[in-house]
PDB file of N, CA and C in Angstrom:
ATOM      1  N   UNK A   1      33.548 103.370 -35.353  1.00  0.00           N
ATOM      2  CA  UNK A   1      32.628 104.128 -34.541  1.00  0.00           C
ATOM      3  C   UNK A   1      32.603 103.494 -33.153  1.00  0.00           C
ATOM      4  N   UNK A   2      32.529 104.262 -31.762  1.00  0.00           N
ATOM      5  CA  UNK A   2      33.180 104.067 -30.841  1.00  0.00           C
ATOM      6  C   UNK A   2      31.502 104.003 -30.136  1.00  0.00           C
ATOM      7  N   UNK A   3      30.896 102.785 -29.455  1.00  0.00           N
ATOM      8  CA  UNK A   3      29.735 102.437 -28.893  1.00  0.00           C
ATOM      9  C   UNK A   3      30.352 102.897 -27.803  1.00  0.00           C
ATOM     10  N   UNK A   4      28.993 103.464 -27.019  1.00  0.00           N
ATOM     11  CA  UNK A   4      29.341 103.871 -25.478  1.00  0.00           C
ATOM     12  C   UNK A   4      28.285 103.883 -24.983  1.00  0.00           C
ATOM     13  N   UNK A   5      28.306 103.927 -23.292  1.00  0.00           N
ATOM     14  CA  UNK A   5      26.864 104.075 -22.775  1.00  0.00           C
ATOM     15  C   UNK A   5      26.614 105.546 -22.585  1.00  0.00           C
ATOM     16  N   UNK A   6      25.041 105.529 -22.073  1.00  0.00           N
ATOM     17  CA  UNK A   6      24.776 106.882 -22.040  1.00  0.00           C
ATOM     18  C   UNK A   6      25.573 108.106 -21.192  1.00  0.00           C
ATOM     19  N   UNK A   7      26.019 108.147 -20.414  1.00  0.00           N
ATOM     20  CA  UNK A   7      26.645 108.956 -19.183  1.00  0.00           C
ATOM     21  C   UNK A   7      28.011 109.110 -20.154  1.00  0.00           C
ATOM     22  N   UNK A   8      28.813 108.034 -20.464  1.00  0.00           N
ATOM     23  CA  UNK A   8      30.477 108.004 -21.049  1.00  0.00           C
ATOM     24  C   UNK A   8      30.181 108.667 -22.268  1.00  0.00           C
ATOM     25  N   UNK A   9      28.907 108.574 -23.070  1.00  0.00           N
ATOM     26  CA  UNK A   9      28.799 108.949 -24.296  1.00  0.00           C
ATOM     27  C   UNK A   9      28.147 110.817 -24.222  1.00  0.00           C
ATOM     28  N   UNK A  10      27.822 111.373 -23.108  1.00  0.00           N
ATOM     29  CA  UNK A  10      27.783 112.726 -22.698  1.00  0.00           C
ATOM     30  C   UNK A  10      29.154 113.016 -22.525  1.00  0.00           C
ATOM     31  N   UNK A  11      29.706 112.553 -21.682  1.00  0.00           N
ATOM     32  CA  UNK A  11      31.321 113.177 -21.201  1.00  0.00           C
ATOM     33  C   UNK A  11      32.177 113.240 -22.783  1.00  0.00           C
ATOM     34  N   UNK A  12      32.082 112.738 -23.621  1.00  0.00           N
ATOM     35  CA  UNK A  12      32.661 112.288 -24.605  1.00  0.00           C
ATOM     36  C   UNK A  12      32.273 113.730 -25.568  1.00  0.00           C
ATOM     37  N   UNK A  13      31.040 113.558 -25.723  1.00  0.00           N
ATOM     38  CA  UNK A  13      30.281 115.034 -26.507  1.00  0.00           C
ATOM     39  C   UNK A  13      30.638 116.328 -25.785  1.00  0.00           C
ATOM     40  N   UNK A  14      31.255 116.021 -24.525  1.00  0.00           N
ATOM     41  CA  UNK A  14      31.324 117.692 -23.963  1.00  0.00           C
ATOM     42  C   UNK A  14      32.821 117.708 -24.417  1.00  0.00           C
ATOM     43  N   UNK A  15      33.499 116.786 -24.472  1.00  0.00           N
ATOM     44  CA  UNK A  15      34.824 117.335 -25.159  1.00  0.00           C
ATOM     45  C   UNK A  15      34.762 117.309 -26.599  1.00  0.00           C
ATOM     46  N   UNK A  16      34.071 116.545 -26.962  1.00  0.00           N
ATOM     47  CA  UNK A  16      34.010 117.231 -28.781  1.00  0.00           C
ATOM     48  C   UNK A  16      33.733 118.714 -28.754  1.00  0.00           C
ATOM     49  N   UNK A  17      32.630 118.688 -28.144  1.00  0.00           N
ATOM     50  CA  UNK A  17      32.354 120.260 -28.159  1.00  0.00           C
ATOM     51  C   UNK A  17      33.243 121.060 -27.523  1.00  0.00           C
ATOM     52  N   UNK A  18      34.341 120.623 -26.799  1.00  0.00           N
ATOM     53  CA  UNK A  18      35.463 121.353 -26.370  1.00  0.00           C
ATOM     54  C   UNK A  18      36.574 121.988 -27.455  1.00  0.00           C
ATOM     55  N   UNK A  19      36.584 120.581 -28.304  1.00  0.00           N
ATOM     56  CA  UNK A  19      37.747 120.661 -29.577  1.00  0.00           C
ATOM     57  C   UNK A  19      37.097 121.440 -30.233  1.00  0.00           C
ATOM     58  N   UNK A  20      35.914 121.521 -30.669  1.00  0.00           N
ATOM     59  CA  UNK A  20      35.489 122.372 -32.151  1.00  0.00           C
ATOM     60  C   UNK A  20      35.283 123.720 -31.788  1.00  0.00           C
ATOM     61  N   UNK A  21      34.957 124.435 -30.821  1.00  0.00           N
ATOM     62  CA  UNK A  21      35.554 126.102 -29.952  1.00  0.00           C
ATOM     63  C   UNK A  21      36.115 126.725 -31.642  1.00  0.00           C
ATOM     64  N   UNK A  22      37.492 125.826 -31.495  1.00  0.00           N
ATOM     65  CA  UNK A  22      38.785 126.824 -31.898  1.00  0.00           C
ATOM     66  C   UNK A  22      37.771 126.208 -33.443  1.00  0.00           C
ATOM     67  N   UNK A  23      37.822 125.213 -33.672  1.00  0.00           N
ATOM     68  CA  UNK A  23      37.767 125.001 -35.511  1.00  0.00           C
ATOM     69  C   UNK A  23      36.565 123.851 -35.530  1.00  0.00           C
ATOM     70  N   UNK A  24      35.871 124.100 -36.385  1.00  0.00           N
ATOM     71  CA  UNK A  24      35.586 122.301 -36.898  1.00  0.00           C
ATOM     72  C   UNK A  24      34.000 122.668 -36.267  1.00  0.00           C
ATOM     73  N   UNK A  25      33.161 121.513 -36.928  1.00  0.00           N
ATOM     74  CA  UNK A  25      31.808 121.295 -36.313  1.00  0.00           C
ATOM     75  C   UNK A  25      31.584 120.163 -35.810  1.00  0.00           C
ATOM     76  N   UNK A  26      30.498 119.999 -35.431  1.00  0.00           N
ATOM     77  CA  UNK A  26      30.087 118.457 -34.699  1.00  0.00           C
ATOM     78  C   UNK A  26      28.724 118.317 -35.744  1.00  0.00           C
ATOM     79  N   UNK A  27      28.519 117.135 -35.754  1.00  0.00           N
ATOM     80  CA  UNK A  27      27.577 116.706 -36.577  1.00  0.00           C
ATOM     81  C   UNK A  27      26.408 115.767 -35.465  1.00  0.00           C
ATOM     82  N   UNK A  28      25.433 116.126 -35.267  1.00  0.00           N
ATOM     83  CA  UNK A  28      24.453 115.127 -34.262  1.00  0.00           C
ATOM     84  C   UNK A  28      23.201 114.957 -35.083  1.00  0.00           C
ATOM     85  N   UNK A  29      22.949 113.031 -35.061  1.00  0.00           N
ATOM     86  CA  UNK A  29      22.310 112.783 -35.499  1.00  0.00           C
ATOM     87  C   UNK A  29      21.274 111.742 -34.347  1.00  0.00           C
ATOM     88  N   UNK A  30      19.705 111.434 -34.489  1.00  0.00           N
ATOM     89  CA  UNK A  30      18.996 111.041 -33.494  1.00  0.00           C
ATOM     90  C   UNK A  30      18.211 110.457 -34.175  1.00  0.00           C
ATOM     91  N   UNK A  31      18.008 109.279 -34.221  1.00  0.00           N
ATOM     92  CA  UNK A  31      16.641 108.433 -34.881  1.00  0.00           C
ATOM     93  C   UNK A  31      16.399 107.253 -34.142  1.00  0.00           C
ATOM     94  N   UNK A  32      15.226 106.786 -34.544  1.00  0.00           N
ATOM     95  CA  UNK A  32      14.815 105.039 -33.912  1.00  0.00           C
ATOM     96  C   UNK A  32      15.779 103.795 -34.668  1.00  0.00           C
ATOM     97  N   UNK A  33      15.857 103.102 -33.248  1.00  0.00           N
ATOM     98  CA  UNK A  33      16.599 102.251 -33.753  1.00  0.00           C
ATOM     99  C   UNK A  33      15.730 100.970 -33.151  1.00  0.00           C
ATOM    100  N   UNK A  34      15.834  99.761 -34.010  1.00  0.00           N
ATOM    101  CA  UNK A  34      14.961  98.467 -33.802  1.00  0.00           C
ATOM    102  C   UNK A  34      15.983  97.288 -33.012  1.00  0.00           C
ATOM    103  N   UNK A  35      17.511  97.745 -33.237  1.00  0.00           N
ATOM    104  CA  UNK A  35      18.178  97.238 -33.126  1.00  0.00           C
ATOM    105  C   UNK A  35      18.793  95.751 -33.477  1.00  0.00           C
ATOM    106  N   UNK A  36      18.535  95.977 -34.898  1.00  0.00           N
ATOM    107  CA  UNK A  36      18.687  95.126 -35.996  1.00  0.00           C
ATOM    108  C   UNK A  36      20.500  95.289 -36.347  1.00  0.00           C
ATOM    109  N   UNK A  37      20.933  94.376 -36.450  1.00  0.00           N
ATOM    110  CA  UNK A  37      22.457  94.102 -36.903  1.00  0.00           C
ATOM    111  C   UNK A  37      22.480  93.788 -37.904  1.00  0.00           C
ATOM    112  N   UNK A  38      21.286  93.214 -38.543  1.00  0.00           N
ATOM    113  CA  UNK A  38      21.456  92.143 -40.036  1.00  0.00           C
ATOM    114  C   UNK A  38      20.078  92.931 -40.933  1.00  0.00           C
ATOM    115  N   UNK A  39      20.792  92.619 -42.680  1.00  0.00           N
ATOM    116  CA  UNK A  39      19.693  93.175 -43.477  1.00  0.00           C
ATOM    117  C   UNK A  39      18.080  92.589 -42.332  1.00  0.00           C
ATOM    118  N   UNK A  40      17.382  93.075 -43.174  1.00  0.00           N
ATOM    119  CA  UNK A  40      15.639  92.829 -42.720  1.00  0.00           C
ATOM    120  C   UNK A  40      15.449  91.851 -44.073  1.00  0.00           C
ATOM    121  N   UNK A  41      15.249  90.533 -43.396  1.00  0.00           N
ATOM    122  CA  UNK A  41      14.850  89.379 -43.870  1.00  0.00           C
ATOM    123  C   UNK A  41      13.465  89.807 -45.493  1.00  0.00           C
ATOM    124  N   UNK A  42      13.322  88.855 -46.453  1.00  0.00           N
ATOM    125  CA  UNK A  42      12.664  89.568 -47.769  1.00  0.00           C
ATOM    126  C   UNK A  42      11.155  88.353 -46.956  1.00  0.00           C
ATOM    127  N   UNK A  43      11.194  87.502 -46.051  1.00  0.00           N
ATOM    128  CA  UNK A  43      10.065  86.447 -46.284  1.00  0.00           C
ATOM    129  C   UNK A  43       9.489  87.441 -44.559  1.00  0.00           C
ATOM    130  N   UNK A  44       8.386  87.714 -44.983  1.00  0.00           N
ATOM    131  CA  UNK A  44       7.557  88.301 -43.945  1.00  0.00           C
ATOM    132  C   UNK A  44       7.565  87.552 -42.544  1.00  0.00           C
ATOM    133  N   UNK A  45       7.099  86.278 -42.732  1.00  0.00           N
ATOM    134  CA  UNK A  45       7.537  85.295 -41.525  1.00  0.00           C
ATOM    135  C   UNK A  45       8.489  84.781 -40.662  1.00  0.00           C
ATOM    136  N   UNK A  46       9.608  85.285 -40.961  1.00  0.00           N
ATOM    137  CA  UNK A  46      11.319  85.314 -40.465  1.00  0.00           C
ATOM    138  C   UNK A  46      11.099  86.743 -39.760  1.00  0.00           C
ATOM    139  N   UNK A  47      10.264  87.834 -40.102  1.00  0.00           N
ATOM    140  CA  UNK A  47      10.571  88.783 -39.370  1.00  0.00           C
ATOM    141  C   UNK A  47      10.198  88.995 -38.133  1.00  0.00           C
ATOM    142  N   UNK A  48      10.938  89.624 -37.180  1.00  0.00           N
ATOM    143  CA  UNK A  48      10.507  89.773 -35.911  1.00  0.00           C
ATOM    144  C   UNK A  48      10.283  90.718 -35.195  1.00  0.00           C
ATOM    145  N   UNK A  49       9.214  90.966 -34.651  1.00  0.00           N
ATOM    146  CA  UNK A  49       8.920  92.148 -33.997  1.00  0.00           C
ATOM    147  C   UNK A  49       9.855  92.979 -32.632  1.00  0.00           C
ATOM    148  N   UNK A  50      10.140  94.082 -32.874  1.00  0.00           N
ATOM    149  CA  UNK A  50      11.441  94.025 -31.235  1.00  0.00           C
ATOM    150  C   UNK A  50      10.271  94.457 -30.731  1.00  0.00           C
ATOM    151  N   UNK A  51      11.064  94.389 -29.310  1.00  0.00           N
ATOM    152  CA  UNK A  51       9.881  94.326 -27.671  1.00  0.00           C
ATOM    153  C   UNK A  51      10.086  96.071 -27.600  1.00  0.00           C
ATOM    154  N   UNK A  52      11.211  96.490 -27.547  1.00  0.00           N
ATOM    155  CA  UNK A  52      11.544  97.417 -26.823  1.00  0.00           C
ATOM    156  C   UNK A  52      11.811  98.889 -27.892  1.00  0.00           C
ATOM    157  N   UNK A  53      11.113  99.910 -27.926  1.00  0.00           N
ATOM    158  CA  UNK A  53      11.713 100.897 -28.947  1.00  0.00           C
ATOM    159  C   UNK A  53      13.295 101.514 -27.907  1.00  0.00           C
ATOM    160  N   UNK A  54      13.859 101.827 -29.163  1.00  0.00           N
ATOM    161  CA  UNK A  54      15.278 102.639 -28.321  1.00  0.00           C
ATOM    162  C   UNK A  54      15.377 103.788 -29.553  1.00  0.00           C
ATOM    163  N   UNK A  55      16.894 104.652 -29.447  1.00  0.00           N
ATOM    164  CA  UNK A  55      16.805 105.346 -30.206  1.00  0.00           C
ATOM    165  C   UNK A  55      18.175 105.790 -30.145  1.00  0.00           C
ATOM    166  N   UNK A  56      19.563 105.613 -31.333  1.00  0.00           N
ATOM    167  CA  UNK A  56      20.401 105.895 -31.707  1.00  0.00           C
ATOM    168  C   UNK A  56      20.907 107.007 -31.783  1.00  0.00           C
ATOM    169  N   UNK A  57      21.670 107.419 -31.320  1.00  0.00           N
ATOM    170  CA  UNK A  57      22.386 109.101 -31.083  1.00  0.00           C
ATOM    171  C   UNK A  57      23.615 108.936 -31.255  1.00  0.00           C
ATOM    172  N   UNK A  58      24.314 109.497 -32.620  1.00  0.00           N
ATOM    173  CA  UNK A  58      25.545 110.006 -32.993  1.00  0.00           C
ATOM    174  C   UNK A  58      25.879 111.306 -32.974  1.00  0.00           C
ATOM    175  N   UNK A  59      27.606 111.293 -32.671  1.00  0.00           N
ATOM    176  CA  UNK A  59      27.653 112.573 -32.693  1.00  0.00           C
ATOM    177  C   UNK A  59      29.133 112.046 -33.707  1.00  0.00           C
ATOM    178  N   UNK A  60      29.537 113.378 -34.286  1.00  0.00           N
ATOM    179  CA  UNK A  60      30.805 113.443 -35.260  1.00  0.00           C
ATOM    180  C   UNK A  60      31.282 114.548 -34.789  1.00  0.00           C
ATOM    181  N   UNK A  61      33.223 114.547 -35.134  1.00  0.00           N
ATOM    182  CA  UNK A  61      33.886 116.108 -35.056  1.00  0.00           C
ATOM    183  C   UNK A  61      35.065 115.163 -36.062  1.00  0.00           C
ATOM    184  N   UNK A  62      35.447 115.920 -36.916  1.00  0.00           N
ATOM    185  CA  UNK A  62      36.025 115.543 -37.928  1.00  0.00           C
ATOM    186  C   UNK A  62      36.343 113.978 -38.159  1.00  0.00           C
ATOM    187  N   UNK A  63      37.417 112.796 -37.634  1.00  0.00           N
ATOM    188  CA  UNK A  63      37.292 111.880 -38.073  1.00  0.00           C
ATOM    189  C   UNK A  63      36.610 111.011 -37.264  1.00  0.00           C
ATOM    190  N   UNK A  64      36.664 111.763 -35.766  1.00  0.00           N
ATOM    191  CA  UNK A  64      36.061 111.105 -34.062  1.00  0.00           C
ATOM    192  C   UNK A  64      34.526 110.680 -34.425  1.00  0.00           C
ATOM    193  N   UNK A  65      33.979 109.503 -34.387  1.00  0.00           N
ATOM    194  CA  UNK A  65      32.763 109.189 -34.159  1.00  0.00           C
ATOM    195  C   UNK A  65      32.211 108.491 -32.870  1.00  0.00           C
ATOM    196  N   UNK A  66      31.274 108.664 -32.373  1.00  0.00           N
ATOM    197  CA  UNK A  66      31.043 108.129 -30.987  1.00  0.00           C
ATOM    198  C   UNK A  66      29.507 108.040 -31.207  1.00  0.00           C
ATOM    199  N   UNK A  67      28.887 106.911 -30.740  1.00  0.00           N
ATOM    200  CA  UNK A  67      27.444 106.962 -30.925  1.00  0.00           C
ATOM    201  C   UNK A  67      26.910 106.027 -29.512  1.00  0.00           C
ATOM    202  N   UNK A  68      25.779 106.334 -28.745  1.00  0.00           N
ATOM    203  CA  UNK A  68      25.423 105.176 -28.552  1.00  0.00           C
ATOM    204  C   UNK A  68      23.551 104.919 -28.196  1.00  0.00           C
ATOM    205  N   UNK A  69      22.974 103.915 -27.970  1.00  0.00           N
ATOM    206  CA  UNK A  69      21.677 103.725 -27.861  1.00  0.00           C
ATOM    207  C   UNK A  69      20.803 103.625 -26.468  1.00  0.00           C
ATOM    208  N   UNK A  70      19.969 104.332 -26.600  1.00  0.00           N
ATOM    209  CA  UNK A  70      19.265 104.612 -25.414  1.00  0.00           C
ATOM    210  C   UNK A  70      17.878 104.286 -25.153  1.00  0.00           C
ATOM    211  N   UNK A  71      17.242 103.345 -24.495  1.00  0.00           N
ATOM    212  CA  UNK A  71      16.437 102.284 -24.107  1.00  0.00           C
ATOM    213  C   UNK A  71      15.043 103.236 -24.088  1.00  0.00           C
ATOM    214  N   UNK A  72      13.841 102.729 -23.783  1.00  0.00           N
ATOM    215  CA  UNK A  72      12.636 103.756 -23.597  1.00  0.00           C
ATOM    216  C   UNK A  72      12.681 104.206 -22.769  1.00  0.00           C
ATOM    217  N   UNK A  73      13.328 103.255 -21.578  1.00  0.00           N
ATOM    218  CA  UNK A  73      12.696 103.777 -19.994  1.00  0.00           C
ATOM    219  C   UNK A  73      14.013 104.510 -19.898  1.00  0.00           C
ATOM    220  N   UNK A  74      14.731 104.729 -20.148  1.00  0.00           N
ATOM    221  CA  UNK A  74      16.224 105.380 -19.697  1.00  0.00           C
ATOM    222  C   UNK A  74      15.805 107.363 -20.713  1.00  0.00           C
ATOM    223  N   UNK A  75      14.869 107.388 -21.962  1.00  0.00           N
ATOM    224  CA  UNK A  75      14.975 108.447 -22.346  1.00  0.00           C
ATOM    225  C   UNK A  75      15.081 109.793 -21.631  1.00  0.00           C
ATOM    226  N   UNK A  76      13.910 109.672 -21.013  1.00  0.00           N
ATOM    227  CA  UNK A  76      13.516 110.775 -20.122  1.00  0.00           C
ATOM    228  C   UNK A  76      15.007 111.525 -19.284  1.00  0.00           C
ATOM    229  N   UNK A  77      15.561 110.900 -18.983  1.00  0.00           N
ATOM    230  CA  UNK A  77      16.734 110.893 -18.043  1.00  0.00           C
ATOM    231  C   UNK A  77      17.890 111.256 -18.881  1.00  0.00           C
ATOM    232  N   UNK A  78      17.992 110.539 -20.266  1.00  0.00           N
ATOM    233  CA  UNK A  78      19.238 111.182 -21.103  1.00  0.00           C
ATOM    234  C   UNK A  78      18.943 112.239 -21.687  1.00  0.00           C
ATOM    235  N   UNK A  79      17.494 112.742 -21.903  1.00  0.00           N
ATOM    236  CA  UNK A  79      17.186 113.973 -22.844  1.00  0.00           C
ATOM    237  C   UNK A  79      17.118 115.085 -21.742  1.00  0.00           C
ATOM    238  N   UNK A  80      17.242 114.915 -20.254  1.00  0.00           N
ATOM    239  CA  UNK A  80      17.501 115.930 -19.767  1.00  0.00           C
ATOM    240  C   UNK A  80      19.392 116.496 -19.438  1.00  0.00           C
ATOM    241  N   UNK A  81      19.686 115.440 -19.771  1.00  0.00           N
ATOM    242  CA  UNK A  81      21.189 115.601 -19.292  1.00  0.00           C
ATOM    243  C   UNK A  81      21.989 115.966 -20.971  1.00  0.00           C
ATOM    244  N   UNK A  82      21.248 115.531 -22.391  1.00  0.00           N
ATOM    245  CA  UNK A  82      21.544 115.831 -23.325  1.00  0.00           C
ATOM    246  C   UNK A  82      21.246 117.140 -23.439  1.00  0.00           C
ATOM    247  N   UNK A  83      20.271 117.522 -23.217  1.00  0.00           N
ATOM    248  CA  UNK A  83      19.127 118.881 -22.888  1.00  0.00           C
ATOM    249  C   UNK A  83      20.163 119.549 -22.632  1.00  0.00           C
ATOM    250  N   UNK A  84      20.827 120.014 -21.304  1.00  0.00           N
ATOM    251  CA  UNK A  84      21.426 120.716 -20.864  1.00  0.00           C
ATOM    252  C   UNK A  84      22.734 121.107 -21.049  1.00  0.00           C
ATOM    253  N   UNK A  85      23.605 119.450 -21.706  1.00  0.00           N
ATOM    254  CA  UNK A  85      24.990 119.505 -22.121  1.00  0.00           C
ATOM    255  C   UNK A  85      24.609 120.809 -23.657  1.00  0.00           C
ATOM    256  N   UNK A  86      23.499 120.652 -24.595  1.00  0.00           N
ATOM    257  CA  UNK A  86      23.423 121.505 -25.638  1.00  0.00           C
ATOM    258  C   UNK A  86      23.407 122.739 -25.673  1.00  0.00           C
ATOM    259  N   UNK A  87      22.765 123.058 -24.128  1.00  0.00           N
ATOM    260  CA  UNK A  87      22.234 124.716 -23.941  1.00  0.00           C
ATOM    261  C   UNK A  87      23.709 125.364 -23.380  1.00  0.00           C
ATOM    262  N   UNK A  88      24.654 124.838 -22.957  1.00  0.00           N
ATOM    263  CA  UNK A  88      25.938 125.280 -22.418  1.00  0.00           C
ATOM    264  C   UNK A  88      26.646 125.347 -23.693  1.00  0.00           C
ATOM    265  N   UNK A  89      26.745 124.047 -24.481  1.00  0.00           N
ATOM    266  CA  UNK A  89      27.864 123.975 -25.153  1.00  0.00           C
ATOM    267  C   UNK A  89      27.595 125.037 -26.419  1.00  0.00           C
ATOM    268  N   UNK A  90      26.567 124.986 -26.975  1.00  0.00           N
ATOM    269  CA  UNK A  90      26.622 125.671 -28.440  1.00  0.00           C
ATOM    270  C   UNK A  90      25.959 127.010 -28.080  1.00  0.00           C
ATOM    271  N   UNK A  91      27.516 127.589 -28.457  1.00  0.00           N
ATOM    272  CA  UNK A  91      27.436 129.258 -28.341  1.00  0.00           C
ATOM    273  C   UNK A  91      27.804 130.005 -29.635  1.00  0.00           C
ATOM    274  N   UNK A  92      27.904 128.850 -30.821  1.00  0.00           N
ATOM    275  CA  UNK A  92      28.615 129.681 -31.965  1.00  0.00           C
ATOM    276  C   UNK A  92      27.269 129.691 -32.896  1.00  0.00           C
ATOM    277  N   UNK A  93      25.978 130.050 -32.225  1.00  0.00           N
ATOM    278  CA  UNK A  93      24.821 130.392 -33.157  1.00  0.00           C
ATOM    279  C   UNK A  93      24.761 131.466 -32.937  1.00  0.00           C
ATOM    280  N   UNK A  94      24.090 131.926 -34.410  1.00  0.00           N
ATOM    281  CA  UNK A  94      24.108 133.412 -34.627  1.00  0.00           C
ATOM    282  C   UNK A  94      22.632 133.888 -34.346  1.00  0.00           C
ATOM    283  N   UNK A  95      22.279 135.049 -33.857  1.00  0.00           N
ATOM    284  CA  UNK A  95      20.903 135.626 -33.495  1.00  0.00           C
ATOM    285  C   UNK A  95      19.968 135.985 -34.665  1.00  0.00           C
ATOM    286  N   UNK A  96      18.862 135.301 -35.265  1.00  0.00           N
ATOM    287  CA  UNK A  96      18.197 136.078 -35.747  1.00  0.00           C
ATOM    288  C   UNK A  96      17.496 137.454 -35.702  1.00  0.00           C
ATOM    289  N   UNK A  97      17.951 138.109 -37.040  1.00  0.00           N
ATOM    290  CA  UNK A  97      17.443 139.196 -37.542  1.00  0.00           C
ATOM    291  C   UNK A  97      16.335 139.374 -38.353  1.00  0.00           C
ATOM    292  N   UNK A  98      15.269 139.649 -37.451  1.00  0.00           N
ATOM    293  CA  UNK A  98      14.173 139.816 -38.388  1.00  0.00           C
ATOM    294  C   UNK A  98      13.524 141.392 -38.744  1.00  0.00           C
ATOM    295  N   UNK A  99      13.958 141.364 -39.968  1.00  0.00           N
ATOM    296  CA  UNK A  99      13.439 142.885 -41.105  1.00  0.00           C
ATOM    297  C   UNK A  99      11.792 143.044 -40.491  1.00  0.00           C
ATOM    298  N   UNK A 100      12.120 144.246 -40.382  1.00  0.00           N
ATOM    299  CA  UNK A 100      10.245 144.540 -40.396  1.00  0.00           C
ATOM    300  C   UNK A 100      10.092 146.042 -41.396  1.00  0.00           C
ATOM    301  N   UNK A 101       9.046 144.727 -42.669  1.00  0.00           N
ATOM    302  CA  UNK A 101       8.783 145.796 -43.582  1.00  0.00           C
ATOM    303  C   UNK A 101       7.181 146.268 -43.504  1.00  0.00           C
ATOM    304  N   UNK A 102       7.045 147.464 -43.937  1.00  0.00           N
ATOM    305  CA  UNK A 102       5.586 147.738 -43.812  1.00  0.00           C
ATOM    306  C   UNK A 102       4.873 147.768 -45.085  1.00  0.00           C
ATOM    307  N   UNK A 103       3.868 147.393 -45.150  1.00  0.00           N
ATOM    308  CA  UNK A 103       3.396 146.881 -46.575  1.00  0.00           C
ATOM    309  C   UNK A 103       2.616 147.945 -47.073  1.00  0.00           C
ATOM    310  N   UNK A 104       2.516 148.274 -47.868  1.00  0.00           N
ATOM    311  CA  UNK A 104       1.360 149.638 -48.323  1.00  0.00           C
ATOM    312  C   UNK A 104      -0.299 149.042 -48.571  1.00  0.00           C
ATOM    313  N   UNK A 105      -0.605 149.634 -47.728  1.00  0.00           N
ATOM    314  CA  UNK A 105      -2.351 149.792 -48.300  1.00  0.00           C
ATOM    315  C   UNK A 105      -3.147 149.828 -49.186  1.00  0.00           C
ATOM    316  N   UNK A 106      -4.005 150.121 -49.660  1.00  0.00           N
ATOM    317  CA  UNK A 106      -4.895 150.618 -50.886  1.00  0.00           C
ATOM    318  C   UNK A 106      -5.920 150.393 -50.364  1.00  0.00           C
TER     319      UNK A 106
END
């Protein structure tokens, strides 16, 4: 899995989303990260509090993985530039159809 910073790790997702057009999906995943490398210690007192929340963003297209982590103060700034790379790129959603039934009275 290929760490990148935020800006290299957009340019990177706009060509995944380039390749999968013709075939294939992308897989994006987004959660908190503490930025822990090692199990979480079993003795309460070894553990350590992180200073800083961040938050882990992967993306997948078949074997290509690319992920990388994005700081508190930097969010604001990647969720608008993530924001916008999403609203261009994904055009292969389909429109909901919603039935309208009428219910009978009594």
């Amino acid at each position: 899995m290929v760490h990148l910073d935020g800006d290299a790790f957009l340019a990177e997702l706009s060509k995944l989303f380039q390749n999968s057009k013709t075939s294939g999906s992308i897989t994006l995943t987004m959660k908190r990260y503490d930025g822990r490398t090692k199990p979480i210690p079993r003795d309460p007192a070894k553990e350590q509090v992180p200073t800083e929340s961040m938050c882990l963003i992967r993306a997948q297209y078949k074997n290509k993985k690319i992920r990388t982590v994005v700081h508190a103060r930097e969010v604001n700034k990647f969720q608008l530039a993530y924001c916008s790379l999403l609203k261009t790129s994904i055009t292969g959603l389909k429109k909901y159809k919603s039935t309208k039934t009428k219910s009978k009275t009594m």
